[in-house]
C-alpha atoms as a PDB file:
ATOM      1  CA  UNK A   1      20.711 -13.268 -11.561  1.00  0.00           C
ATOM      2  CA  UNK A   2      19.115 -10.604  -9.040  1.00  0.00           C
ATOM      3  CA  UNK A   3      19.267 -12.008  -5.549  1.00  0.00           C
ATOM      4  CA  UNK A   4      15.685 -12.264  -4.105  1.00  0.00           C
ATOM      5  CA  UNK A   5      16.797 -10.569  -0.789  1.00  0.00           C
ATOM      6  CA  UNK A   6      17.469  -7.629  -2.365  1.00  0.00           C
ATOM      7  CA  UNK A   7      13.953  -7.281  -4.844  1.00  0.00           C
ATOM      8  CA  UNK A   8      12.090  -7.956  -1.572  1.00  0.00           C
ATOM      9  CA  UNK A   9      13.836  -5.305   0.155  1.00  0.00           C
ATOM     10  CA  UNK A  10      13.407  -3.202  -2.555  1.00  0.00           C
ATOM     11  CA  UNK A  11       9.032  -4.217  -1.924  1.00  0.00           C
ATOM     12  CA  UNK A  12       9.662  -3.633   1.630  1.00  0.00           C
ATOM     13  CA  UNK A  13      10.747  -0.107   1.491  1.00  0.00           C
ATOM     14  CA  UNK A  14       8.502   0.873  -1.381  1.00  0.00           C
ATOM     15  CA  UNK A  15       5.456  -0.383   0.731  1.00  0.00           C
ATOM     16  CA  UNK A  16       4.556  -2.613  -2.323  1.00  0.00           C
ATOM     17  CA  UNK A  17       3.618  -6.430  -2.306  1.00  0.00           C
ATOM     18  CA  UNK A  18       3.896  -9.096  -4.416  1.00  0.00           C
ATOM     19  CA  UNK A  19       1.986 -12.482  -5.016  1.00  0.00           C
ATOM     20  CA  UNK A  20       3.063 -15.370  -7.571  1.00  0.00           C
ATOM     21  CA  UNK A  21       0.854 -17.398  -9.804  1.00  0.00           C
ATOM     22  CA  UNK A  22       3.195 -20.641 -11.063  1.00  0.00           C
ATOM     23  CA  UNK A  23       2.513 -23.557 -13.198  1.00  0.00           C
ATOM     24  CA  UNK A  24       5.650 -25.370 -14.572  1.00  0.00           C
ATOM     25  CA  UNK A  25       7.354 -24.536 -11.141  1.00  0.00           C
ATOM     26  CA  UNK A  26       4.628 -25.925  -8.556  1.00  0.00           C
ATOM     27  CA  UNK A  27       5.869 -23.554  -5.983  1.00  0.00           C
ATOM     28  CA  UNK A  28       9.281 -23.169  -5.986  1.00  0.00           C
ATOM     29  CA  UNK A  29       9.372 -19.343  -6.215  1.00  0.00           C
ATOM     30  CA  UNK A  30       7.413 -18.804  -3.540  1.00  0.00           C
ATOM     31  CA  UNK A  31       9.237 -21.353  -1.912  1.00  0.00           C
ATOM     32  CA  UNK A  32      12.845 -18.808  -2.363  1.00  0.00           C
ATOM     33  CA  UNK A  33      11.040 -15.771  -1.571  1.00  0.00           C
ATOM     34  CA  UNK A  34       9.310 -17.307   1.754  1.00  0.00           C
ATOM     35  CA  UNK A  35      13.385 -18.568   2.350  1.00  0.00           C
ATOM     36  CA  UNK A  36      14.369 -15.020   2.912  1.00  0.00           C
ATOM     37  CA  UNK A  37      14.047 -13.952   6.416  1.00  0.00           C
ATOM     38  CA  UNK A  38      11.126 -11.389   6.985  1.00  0.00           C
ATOM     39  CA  UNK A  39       9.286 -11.975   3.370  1.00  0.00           C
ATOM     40  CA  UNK A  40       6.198 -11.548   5.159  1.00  0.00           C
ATOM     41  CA  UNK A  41       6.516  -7.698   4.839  1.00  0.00           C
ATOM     42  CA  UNK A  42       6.486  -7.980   1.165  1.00  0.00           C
ATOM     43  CA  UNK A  43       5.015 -11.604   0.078  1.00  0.00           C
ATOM     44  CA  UNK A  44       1.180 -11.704  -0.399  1.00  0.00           C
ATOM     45  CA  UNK A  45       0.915 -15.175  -1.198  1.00  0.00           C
ATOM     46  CA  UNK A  46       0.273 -17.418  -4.379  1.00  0.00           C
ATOM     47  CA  UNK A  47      -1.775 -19.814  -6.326  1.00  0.00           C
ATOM     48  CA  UNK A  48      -0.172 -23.221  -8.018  1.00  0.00           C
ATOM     49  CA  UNK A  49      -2.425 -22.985 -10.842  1.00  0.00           C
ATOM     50  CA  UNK A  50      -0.575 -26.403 -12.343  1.00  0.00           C
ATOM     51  CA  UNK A  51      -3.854 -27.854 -14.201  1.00  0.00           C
ATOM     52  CA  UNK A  52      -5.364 -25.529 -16.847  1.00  0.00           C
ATOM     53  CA  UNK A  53      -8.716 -25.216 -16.065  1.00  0.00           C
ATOM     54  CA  UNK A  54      -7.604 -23.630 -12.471  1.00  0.00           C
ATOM     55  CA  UNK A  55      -5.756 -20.764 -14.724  1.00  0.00           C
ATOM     56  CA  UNK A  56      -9.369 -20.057 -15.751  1.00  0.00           C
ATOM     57  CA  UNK A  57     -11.178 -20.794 -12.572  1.00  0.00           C
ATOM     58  CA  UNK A  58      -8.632 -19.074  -9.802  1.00  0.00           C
ATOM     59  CA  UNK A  59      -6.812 -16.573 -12.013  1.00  0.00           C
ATOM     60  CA  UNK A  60      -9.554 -15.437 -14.290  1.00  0.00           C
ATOM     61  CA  UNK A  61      -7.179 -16.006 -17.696  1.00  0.00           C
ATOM     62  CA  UNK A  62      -9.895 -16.272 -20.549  1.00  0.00           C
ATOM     63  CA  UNK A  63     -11.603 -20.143 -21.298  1.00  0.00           C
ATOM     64  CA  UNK A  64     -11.434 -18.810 -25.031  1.00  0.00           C
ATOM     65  CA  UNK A  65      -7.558 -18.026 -24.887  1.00  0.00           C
ATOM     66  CA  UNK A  66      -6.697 -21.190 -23.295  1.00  0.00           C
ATOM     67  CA  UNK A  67      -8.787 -23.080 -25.520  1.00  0.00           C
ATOM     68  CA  UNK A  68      -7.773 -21.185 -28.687  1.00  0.00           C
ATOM     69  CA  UNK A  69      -3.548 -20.882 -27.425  1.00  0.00           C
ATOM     70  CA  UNK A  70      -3.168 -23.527 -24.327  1.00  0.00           C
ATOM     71  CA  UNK A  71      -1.342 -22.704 -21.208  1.00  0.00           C
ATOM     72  CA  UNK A  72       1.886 -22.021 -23.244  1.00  0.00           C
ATOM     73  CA  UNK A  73       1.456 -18.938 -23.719  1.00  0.00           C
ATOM     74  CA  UNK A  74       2.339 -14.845 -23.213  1.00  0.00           C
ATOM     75  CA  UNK A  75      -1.034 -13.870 -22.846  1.00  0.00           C
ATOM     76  CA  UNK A  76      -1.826 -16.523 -20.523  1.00  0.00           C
ATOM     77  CA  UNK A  77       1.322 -15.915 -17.998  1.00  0.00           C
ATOM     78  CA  UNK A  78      -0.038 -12.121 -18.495  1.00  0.00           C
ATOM     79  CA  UNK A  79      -3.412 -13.241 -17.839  1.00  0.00           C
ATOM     80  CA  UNK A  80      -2.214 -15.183 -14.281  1.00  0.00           C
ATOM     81  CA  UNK A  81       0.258 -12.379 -12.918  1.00  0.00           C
ATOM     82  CA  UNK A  82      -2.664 -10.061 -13.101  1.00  0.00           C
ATOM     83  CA  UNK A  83      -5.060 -12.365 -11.704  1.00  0.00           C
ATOM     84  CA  UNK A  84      -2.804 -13.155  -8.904  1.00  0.00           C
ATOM     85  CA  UNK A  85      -2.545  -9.639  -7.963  1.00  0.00           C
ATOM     86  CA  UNK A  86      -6.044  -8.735  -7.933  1.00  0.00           C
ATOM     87  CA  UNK A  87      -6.852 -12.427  -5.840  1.00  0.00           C
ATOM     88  CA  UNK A  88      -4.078 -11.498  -3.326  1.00  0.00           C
ATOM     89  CA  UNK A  89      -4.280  -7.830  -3.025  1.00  0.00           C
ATOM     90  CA  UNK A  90      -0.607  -7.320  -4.314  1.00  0.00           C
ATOM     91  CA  UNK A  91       0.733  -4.851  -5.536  1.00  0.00           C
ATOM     92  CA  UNK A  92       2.485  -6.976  -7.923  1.00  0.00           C
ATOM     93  CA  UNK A  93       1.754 -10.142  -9.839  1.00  0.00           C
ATOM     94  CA  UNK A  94       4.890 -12.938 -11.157  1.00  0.00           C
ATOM     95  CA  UNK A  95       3.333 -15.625 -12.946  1.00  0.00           C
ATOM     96  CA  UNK A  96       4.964 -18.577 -15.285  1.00  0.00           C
ATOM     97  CA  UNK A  97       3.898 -20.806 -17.520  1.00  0.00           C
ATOM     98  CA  UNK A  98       5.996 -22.909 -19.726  1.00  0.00           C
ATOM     99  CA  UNK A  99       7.051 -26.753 -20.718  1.00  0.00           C
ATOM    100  CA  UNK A 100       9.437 -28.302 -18.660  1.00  0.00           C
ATOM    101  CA  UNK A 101       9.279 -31.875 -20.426  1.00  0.00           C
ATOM    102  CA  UNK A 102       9.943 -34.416 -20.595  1.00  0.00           C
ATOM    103  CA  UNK A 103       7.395 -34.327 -23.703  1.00  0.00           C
ATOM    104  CA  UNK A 104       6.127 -30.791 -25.316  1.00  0.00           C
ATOM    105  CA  UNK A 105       2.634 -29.659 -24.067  1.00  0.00           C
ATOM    106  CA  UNK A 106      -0.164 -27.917 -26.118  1.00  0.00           C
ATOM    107  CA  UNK A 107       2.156 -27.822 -29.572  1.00  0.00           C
ATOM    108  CA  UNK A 108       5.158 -26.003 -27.224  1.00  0.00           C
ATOM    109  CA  UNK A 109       8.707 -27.301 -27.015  1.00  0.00           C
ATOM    110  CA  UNK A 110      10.375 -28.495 -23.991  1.00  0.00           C
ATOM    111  CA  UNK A 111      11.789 -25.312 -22.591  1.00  0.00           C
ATOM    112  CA  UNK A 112       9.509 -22.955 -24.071  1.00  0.00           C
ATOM    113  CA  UNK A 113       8.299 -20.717 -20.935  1.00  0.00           C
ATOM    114  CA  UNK A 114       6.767 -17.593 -20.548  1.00  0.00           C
ATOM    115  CA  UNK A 115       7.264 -15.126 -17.731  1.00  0.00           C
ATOM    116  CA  UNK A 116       5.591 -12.070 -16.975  1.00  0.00           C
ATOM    117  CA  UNK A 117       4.929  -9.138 -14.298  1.00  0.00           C
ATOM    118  CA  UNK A 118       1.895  -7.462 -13.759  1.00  0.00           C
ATOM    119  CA  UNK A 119       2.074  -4.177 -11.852  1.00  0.00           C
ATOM    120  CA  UNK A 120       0.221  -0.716 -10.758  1.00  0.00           C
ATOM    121  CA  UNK A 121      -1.916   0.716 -13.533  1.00  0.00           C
ATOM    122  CA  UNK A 122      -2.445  -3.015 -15.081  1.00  0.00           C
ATOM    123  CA  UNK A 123       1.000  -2.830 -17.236  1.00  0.00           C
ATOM    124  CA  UNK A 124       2.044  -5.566 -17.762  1.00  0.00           C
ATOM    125  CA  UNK A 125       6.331  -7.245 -18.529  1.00  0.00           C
ATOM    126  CA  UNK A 126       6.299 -10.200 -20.046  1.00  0.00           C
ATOM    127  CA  UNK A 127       9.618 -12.259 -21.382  1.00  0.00           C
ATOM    128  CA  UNK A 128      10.000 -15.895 -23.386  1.00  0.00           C
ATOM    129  CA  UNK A 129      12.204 -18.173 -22.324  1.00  0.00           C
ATOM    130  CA  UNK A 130      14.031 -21.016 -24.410  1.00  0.00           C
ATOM    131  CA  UNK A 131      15.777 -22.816 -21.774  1.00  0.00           C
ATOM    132  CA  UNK A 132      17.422 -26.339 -22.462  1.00  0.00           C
ATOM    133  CA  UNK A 133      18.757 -29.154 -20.157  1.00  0.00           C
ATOM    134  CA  UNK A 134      16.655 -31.689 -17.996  1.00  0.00           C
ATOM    135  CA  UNK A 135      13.350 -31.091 -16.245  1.00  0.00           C
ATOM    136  CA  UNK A 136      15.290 -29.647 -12.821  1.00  0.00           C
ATOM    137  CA  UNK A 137      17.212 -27.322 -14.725  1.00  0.00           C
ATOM    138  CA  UNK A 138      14.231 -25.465 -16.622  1.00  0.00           C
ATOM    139  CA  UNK A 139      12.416 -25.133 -13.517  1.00  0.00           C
ATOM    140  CA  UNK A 140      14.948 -23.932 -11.420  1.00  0.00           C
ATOM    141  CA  UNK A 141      16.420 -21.541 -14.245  1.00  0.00           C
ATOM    142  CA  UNK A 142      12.488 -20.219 -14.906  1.00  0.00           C
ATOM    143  CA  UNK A 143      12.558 -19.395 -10.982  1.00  0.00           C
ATOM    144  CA  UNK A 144      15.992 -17.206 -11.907  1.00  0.00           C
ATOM    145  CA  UNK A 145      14.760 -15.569 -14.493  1.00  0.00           C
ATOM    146  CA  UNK A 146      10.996 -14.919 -12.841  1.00  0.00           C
ATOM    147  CA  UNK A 147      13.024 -13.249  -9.820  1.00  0.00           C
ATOM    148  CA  UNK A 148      15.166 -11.607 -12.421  1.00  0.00           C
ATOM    149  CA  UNK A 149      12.278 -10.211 -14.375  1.00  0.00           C
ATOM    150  CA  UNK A 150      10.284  -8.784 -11.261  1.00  0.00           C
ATOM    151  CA  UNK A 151      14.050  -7.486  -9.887  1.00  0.00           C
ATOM    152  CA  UNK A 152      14.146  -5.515 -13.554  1.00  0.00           C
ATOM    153  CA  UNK A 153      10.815  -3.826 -13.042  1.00  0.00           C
ATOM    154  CA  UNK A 154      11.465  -2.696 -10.002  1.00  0.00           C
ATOM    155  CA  UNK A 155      14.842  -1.209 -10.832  1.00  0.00           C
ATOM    156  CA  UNK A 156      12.813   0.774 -13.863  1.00  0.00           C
ATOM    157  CA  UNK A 157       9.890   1.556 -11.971  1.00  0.00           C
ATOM    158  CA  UNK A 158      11.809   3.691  -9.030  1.00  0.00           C
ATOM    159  CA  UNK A 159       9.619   5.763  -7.222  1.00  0.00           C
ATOM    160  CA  UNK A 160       6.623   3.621  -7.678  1.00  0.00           C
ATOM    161  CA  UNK A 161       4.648   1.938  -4.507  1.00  0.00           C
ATOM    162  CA  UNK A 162       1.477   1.410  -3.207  1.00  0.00           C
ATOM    163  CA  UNK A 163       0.606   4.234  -0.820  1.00  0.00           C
END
């Protein structure tokens, strides 16, 4: 799991920012990056976009797609890391989305979640999860592999910051 002291002090010395749009997690990844002494220099903010009409509304992820797919889905956490970014003026955008129970949402099993990065140039990282175990667990192991995801970009995006 990458440590979230080190992915913001990769931000930090790349002069690049990053802002977090969560659902199934209400909070707790901004919650461990705000832990970390001196996040400030790095951490834009975020929106707890748990209901899915706010996905829409805040983030600007497509009525039709969330009508057509639900919140469960790729496009969707795509949609809300880019929206995040462009709402907070980061310079990158980690959003989830996902089922962590107890009953399945929009047709999507417990433990289906979907992560994904937005970054410079609008491209866009996006991983499924299938996690198992109790409601805790997913959510805490989605906030792993969110950091984890962001911690990967960053490691193949060297060179890259915001000016």
């Amino acid at each position: 799991m990458a440590d979230v002291a080190e992915v913001l002090a990769t931000l930090v010395e790349r002069r690049a920012t990053v802002a977090v749009a969560e659902s199934l997690t209400g909070g707790l990844i901004g919650a461990a990056i705000t832990a970390v002494s001196g996040s400030s220099k790095a951490f834009r903010g975020g929106v707890i976009s748990y209901a899915t009409d706010l996905k829409h509304e805040l983030l600007g992820v497509p009525g039709e797609l969330l009508e057509r797919e639900g919140a469960v889905h790729p496009q969707v956490a795509a949609g809300m890391a880019a929206g995040v970014a462009r709402v907070c003026g980061a310079t990158y955008g980690l959003a989830v989305t996902g089922v962590a129970g107890p009953e399945p949402q929009d047709g999507k099993a417990v433990g289906t979640v979907f992560v994904a990065v937005a970054g410079p140039g609008g491209q866009i990282w996006a991983r499924e999860l299938r996690l198992e175990g109790s409601r805790e667990r997913i959510r805490v192991e989605t906030v792993d592999e969110a950091v984890d995801l962001l911690s990967g970009v960053l490691k193949a995006n060297i060179g890259e910051h915001s000016g």
